[in-house]
C-alpha atoms as a PDB file:
ATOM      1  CA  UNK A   1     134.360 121.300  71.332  1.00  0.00           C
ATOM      2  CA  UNK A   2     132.110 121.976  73.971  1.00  0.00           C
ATOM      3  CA  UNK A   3     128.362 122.497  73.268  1.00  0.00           C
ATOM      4  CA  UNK A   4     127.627 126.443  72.449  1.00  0.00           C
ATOM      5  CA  UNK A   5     124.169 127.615  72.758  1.00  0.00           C
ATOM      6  CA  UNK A   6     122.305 129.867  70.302  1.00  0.00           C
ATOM      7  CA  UNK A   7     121.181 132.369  73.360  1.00  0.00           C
ATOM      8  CA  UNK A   8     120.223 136.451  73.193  1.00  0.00           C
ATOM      9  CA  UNK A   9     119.572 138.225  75.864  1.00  0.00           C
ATOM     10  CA  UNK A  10     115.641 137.561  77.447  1.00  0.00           C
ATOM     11  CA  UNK A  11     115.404 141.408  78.689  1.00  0.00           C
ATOM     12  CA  UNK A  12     116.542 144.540  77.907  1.00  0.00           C
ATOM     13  CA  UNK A  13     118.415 146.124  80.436  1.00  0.00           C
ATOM     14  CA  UNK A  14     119.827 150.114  81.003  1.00  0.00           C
ATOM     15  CA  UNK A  15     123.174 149.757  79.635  1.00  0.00           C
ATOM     16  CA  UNK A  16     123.111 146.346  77.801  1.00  0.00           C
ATOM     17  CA  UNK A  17     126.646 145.314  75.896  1.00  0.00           C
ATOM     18  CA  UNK A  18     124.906 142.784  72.994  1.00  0.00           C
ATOM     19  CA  UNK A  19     126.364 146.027  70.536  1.00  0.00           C
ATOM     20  CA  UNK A  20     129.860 146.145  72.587  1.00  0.00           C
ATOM     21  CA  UNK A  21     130.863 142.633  72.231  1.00  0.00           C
ATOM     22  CA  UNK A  22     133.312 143.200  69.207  1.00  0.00           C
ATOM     23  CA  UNK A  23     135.484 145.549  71.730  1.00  0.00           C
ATOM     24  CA  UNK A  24     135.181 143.491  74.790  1.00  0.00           C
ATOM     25  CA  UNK A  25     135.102 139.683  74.157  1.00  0.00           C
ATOM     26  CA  UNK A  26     138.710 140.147  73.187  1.00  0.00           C
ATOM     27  CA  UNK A  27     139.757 141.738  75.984  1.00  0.00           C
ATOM     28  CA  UNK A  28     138.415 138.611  78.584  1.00  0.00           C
ATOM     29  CA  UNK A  29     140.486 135.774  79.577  1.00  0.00           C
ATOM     30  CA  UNK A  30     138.492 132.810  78.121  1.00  0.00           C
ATOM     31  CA  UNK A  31     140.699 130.001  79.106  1.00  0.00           C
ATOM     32  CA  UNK A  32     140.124 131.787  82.993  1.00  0.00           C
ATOM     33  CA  UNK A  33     139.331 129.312  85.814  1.00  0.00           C
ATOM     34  CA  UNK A  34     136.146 130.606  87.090  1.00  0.00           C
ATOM     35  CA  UNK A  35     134.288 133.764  84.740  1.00  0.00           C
ATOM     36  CA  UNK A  36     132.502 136.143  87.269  1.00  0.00           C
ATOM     37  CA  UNK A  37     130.174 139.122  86.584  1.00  0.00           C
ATOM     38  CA  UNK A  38     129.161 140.834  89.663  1.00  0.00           C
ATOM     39  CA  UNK A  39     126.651 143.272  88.098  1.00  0.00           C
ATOM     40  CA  UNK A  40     124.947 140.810  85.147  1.00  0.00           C
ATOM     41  CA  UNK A  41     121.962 142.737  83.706  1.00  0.00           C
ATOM     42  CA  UNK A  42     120.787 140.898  81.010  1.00  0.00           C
ATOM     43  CA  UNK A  43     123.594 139.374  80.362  1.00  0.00           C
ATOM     44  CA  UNK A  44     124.510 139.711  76.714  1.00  0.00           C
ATOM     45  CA  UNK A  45     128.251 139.104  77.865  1.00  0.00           C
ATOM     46  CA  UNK A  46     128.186 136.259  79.518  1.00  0.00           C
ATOM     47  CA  UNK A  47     125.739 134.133  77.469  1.00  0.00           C
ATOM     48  CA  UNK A  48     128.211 135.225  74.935  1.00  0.00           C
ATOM     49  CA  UNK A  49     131.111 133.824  76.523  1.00  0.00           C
ATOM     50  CA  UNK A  50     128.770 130.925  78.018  1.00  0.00           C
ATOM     51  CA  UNK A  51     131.858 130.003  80.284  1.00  0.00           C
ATOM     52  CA  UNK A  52     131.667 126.271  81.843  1.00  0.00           C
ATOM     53  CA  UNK A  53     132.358 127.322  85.346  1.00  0.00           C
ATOM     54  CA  UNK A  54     130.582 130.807  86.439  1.00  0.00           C
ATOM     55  CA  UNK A  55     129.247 133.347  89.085  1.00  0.00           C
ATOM     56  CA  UNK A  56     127.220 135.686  88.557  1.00  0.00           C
ATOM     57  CA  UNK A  57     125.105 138.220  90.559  1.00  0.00           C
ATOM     58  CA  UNK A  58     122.781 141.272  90.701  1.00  0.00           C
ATOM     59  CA  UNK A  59     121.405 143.252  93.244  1.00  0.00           C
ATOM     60  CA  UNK A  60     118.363 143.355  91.610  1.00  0.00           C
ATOM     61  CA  UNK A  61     116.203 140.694  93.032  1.00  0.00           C
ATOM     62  CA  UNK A  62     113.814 141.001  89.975  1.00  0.00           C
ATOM     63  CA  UNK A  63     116.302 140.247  87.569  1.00  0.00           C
ATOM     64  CA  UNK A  64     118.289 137.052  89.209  1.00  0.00           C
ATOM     65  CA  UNK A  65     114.621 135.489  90.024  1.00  0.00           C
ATOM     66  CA  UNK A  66     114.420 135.470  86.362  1.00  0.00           C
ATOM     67  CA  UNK A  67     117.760 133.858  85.848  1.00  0.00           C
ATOM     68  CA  UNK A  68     116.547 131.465  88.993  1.00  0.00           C
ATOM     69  CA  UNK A  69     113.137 130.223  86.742  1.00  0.00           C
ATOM     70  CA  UNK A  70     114.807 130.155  83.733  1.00  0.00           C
ATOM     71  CA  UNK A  71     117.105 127.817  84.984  1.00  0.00           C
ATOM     72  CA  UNK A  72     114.442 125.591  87.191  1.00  0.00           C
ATOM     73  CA  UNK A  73     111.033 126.231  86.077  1.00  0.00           C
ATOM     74  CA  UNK A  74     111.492 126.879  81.776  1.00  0.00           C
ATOM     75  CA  UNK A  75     108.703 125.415  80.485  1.00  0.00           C
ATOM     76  CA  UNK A  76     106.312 126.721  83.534  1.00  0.00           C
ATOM     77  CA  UNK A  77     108.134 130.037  82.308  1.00  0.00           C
ATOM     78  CA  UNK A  78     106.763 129.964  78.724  1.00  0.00           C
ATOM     79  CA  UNK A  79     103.034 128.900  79.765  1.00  0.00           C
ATOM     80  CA  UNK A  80     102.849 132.076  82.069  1.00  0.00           C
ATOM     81  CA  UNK A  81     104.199 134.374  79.133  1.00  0.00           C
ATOM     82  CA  UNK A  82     102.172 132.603  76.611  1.00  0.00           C
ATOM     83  CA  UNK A  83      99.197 133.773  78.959  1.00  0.00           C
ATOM     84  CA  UNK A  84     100.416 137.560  79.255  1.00  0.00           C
ATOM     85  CA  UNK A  85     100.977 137.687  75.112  1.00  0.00           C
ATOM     86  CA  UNK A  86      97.183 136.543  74.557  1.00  0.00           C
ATOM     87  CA  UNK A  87      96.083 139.335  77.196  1.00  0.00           C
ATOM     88  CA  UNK A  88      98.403 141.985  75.787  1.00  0.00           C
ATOM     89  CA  UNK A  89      96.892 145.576  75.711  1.00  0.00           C
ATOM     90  CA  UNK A  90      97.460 148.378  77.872  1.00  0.00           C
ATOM     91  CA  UNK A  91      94.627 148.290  80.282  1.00  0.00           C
ATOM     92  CA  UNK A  92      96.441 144.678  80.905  1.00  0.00           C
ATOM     93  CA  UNK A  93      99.742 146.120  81.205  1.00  0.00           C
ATOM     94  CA  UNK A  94      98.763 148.435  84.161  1.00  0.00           C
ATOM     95  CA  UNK A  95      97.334 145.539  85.603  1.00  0.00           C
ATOM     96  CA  UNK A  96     100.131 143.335  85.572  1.00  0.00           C
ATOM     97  CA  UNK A  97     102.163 146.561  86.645  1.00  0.00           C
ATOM     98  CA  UNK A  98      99.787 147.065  89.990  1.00  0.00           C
ATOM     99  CA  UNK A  99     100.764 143.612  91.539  1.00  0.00           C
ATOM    100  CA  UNK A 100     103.950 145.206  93.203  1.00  0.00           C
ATOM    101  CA  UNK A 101     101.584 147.541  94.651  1.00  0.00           C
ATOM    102  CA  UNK A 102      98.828 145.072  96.231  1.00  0.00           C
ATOM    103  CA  UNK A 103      99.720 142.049  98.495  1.00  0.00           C
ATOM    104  CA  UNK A 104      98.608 140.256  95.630  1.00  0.00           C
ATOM    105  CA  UNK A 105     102.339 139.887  94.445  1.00  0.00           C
ATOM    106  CA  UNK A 106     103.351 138.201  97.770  1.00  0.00           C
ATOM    107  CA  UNK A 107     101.052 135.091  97.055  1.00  0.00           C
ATOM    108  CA  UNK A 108     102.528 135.115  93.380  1.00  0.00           C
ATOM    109  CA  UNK A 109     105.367 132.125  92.628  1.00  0.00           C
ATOM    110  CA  UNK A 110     108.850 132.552  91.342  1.00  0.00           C
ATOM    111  CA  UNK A 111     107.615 131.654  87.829  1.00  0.00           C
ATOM    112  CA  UNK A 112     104.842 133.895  88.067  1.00  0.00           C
ATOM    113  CA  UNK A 113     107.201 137.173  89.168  1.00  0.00           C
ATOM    114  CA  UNK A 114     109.730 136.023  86.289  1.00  0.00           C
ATOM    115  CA  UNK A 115     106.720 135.775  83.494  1.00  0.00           C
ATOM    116  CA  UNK A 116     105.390 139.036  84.905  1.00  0.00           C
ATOM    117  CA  UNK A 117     109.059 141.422  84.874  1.00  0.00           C
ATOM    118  CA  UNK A 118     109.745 139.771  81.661  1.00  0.00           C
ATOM    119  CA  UNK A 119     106.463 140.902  79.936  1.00  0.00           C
ATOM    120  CA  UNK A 120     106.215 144.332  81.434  1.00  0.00           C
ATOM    121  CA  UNK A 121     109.875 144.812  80.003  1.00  0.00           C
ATOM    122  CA  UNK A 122     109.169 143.704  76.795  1.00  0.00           C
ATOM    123  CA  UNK A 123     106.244 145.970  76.346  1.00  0.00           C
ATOM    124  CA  UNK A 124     106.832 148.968  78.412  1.00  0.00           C
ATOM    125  CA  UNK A 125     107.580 152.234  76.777  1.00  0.00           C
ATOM    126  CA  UNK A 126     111.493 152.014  75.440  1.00  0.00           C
ATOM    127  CA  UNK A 127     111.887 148.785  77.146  1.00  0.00           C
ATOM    128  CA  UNK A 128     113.239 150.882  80.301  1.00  0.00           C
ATOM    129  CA  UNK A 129     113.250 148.934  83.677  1.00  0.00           C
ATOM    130  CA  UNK A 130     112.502 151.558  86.107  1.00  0.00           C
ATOM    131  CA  UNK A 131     111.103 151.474  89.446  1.00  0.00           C
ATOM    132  CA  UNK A 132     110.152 154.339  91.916  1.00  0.00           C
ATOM    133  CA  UNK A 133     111.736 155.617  95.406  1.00  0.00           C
ATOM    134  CA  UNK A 134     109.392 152.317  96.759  1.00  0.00           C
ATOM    135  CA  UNK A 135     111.217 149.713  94.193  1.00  0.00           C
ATOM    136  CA  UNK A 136     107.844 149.420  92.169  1.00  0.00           C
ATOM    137  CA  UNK A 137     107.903 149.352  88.573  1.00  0.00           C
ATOM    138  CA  UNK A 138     106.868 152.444  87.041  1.00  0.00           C
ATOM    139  CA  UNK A 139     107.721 152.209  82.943  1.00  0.00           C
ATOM    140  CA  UNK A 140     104.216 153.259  81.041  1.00  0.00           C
ATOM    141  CA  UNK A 141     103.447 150.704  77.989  1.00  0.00           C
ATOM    142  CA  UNK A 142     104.702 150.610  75.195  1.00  0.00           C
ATOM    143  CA  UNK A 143     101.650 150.114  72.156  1.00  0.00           C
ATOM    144  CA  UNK A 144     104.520 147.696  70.657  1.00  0.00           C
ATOM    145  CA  UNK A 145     102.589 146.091  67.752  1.00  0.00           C
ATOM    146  CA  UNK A 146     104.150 142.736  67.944  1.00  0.00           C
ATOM    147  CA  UNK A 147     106.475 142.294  70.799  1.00  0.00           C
ATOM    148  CA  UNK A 148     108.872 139.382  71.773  1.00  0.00           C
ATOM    149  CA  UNK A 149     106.916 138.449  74.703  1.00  0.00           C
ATOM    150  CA  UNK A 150     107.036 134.448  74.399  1.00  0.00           C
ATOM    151  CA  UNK A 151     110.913 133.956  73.141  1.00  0.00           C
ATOM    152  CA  UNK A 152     110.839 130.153  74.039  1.00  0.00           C
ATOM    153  CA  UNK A 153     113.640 129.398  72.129  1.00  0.00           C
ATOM    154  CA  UNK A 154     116.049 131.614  73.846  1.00  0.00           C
ATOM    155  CA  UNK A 155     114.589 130.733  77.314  1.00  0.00           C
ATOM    156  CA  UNK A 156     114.610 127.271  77.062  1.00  0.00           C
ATOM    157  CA  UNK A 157     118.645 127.022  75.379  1.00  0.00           C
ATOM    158  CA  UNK A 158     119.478 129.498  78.454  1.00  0.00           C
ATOM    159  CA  UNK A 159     117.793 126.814  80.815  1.00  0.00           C
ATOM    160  CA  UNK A 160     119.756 124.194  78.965  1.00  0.00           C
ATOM    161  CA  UNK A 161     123.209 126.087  79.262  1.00  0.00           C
ATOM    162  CA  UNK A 162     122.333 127.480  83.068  1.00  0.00           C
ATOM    163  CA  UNK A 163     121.642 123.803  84.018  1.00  0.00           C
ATOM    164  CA  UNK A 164     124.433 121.899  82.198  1.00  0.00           C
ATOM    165  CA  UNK A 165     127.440 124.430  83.757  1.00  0.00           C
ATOM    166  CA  UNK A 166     128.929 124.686  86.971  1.00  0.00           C
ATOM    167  CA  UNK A 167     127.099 128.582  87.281  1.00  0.00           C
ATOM    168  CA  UNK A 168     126.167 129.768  90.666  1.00  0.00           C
ATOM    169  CA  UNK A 169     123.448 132.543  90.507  1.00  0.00           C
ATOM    170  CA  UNK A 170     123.615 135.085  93.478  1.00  0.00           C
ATOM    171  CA  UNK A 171     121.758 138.072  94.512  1.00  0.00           C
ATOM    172  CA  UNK A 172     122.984 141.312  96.644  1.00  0.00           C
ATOM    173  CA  UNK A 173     126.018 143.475  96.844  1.00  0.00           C
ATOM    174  CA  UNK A 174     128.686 142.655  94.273  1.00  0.00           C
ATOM    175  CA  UNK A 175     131.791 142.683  97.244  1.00  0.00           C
ATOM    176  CA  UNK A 176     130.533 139.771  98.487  1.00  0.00           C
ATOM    177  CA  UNK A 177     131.073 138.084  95.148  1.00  0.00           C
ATOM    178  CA  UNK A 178     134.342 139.327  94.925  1.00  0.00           C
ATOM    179  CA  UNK A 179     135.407 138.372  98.241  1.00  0.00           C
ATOM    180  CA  UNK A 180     137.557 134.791  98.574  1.00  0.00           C
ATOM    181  CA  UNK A 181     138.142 134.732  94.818  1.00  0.00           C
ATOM    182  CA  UNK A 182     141.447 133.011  93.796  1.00  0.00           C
ATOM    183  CA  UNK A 183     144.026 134.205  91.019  1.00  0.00           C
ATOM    184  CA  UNK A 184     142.721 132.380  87.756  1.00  0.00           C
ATOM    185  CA  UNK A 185     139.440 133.687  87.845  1.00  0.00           C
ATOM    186  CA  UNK A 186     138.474 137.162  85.615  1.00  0.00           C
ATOM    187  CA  UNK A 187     135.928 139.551  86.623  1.00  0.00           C
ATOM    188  CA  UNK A 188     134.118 141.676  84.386  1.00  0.00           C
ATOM    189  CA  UNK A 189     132.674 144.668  86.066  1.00  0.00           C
ATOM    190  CA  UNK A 190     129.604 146.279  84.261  1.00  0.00           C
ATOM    191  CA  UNK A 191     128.430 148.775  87.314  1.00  0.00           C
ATOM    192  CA  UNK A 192     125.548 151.476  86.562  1.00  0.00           C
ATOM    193  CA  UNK A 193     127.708 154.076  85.154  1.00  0.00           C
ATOM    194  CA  UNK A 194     129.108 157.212  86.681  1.00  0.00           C
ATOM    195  CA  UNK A 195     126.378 159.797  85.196  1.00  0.00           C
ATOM    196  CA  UNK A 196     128.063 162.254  82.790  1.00  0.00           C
ATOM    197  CA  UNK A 197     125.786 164.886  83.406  1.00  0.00           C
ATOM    198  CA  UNK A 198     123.195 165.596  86.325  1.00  0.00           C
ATOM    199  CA  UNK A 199     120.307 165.181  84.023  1.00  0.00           C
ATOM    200  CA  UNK A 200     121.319 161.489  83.385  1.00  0.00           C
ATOM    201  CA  UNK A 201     121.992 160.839  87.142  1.00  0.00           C
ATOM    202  CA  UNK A 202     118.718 158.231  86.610  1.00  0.00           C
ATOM    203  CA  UNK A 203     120.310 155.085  86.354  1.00  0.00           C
ATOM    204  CA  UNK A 204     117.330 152.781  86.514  1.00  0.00           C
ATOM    205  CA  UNK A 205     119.073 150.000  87.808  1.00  0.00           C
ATOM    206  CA  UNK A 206     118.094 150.173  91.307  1.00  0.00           C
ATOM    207  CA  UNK A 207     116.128 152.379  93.734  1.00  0.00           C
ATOM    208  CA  UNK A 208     118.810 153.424  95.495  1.00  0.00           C
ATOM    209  CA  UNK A 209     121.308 154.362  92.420  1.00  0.00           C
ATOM    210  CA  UNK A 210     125.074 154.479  92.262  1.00  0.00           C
ATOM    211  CA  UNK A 211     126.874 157.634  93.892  1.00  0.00           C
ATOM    212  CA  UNK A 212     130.054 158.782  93.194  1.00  0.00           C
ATOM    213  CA  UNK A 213     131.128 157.135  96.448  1.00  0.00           C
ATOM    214  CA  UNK A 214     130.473 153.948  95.390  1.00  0.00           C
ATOM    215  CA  UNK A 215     132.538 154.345  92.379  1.00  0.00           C
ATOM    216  CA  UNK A 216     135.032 155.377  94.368  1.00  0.00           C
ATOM    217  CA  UNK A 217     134.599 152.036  96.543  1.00  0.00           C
ATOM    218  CA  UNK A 218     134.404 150.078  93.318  1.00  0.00           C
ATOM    219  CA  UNK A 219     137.908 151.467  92.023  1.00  0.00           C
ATOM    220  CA  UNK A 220     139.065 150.134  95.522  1.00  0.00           C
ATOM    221  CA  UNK A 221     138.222 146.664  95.231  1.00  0.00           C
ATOM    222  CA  UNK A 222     139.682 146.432  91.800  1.00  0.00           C
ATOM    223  CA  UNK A 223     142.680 147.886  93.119  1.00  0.00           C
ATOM    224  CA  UNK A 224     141.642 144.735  95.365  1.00  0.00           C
ATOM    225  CA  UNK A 225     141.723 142.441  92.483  1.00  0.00           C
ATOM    226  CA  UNK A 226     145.140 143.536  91.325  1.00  0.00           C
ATOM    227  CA  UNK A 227     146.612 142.706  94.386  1.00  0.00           C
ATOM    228  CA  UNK A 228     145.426 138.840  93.970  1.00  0.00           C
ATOM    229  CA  UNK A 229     146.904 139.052  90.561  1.00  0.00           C
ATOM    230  CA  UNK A 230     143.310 138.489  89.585  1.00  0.00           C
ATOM    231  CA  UNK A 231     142.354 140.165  85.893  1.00  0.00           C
ATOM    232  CA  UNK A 232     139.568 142.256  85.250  1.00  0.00           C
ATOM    233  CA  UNK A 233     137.907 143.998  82.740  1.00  0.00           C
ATOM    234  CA  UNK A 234     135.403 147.173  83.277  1.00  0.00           C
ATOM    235  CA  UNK A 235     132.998 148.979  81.488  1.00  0.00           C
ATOM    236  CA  UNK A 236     132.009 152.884  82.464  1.00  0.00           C
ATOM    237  CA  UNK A 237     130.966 156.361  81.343  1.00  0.00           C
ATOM    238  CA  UNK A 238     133.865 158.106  80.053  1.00  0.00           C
ATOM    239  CA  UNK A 239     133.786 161.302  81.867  1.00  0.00           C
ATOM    240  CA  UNK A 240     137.062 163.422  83.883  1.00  0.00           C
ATOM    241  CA  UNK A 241     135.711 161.690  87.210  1.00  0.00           C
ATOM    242  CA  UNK A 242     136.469 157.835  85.780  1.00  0.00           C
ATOM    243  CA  UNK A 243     139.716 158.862  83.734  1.00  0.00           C
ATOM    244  CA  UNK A 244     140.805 160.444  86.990  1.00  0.00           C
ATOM    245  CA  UNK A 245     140.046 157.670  89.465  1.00  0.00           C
ATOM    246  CA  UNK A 246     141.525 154.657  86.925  1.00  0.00           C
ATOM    247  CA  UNK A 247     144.750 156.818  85.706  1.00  0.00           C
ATOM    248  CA  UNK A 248     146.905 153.741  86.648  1.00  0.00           C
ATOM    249  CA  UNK A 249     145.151 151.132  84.679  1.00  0.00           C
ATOM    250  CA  UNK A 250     144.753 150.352  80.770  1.00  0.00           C
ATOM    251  CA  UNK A 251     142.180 152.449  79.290  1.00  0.00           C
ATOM    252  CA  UNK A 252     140.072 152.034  76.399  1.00  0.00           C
ATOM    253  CA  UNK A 253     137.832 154.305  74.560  1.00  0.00           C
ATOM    254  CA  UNK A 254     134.721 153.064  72.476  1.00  0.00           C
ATOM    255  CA  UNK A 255     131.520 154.262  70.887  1.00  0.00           C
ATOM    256  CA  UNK A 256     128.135 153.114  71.787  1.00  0.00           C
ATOM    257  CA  UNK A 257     124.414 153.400  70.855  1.00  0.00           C
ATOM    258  CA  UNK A 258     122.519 154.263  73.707  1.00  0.00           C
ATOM    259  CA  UNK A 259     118.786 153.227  72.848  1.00  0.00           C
ATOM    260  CA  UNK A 260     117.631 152.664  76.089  1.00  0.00           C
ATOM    261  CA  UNK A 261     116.644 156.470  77.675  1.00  0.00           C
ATOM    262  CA  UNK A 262     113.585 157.807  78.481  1.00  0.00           C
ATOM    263  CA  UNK A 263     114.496 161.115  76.381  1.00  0.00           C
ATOM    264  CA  UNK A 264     115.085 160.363  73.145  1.00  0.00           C
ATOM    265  CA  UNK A 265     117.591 163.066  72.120  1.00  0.00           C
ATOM    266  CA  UNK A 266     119.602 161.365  74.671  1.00  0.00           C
ATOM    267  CA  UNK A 267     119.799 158.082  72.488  1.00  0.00           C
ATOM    268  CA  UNK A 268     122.983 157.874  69.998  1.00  0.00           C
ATOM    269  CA  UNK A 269     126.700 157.352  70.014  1.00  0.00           C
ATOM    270  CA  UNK A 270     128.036 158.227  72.979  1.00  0.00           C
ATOM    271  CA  UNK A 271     131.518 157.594  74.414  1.00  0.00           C
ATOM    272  CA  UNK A 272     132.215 154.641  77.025  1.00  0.00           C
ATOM    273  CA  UNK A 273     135.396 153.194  78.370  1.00  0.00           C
ATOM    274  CA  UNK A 274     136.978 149.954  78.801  1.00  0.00           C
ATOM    275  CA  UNK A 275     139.520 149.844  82.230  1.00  0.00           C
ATOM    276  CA  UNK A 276     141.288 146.558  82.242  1.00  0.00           C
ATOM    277  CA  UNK A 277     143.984 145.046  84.132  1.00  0.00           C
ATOM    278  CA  UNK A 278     145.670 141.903  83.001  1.00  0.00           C
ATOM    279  CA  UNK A 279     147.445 139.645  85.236  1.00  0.00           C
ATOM    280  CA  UNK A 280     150.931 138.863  84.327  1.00  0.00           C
ATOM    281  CA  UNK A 281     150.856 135.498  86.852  1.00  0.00           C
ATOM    282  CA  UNK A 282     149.767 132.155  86.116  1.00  0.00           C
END
């Protein structure tokens, strides 16, 4: 049997699945030929699945330089976050916040951008990763008493896994991941969700947001997928706009717990859905 690493997600992330698995990990191909997640986040999915052969991609830049160090640079990793949980206090925290803001933060290393976006998420306010119109983060802090900053264990069986797998880690827009892919591969599709009302149009996942149109676009390319008789498996908002758009595909209701919103009478059960499409060709 092959090796299976005791991994949890390193970062929080707007929309994470870790509470979703039950619903979804039966609904993915495991014996697929290559496992692909276009939008990753933090990943509670795949390090789930920990598939032997893997691509996976965000278009935050942030986020897959984390995946990058964790992979390469582990133990450099845990020395620089070892250094942030000694300083920990809020004057601190602004100060680690204001690199994006100085040129400062282009003389910083890989590592040192990983240790920083890790510690800012695990002590900001909600653990929301949120940057402003000029992509810097903007999350206050947190006062967490004792947070996770250092979680060596994790990072260092994620370097193990990233490094002993055939898993390419890209960054920038998910078509391009989806382009040349060959029937035997699955896709899971975990896009920022279609907002179900216009005063949770924040998604916090990029500057730049996800618009209607670009769900529309997305619907396209699994229609895309279909045609290569490749399978996928999507999660969304379930609102009239999704239903509508996916009315010829398999959908799946579920419940889940949003904890991650800056209101908090926005956090709770809320319904999501599950679009798949299973390919009938081997």
């Amino acid at each position: 049997m092959a090796d299976h690493y005791s991994i949890s997600p390193i970062v929080k992330w707007v929309g994470g699945k870790r509470q979703l698995l039950p619903e979804i990990m039966p609904l993915i191909n495991k014996k697929c030929s290559t496992y692909v997640e276009p939008f990753v986040g933090g990943g509670a999915v795949f390090f789930e699945l920990q598939p032997k052969k893997a691509i996976i991609n965000d278009y935050n830049s942030e986020l897959v330089n984390v995946y990058t160090v964790v992979r390469d640079h582990s133990e450099e990793l845990i020395e620089e976050l070892e250094k942030h949980n000694r300083y920990n206090n809020g004057e601190y925290f602004y100060m680690i916040r204001a690199l994006d803001r100085s040129e400062a933060y282009d003389t910083m290393s890989d590592t040192e951008k990983a240790a920083r976006i890790i510690y800012l998420n695990k002590t900001c306010y909600n653990g929301l990763y949120r940057v402003n119109s000029a992509g810097q983060f903007n999350s206050p802090y947190g006062k967490y008493k004792n947070p996770n900053i250092v979680n060596e264990d994790s990072i260092r069986a994620m370097s193990r896994y990233l490094q002993s797998n055939k898993i390419t880690i890209r960054q920038g827009d998910y078509k391009e991941v989806l382009k040349g892919l060959r029937r035997g591969a699955f896709v899971y599709l975990d896009p920022p969700y279609m907002p179900i009302s216009l005063s949770s149009s924040f998604t916090g996942y990029t500057e730049n947001g996800f618009s209607y149109a670009q769900q529309v676009t997305l619907k396209e390319e699994c229609d895309k997928l279909r045609k290569k008789g490749i399978s996928f498996l999507q999660s969304n908002s379930d609102c009239p706009e999704i239903r509508d758009l996916y009315r010829e595909y398999e959908i799946r209701t579920v419940q889940a717990k949003r904890r991650i919103n800056s209101k908090g009478n926005k956090r709770g059960e809320i319904n999501e859905v599950l679009i798949y499409y299973v390919s009938e060709r081997k």
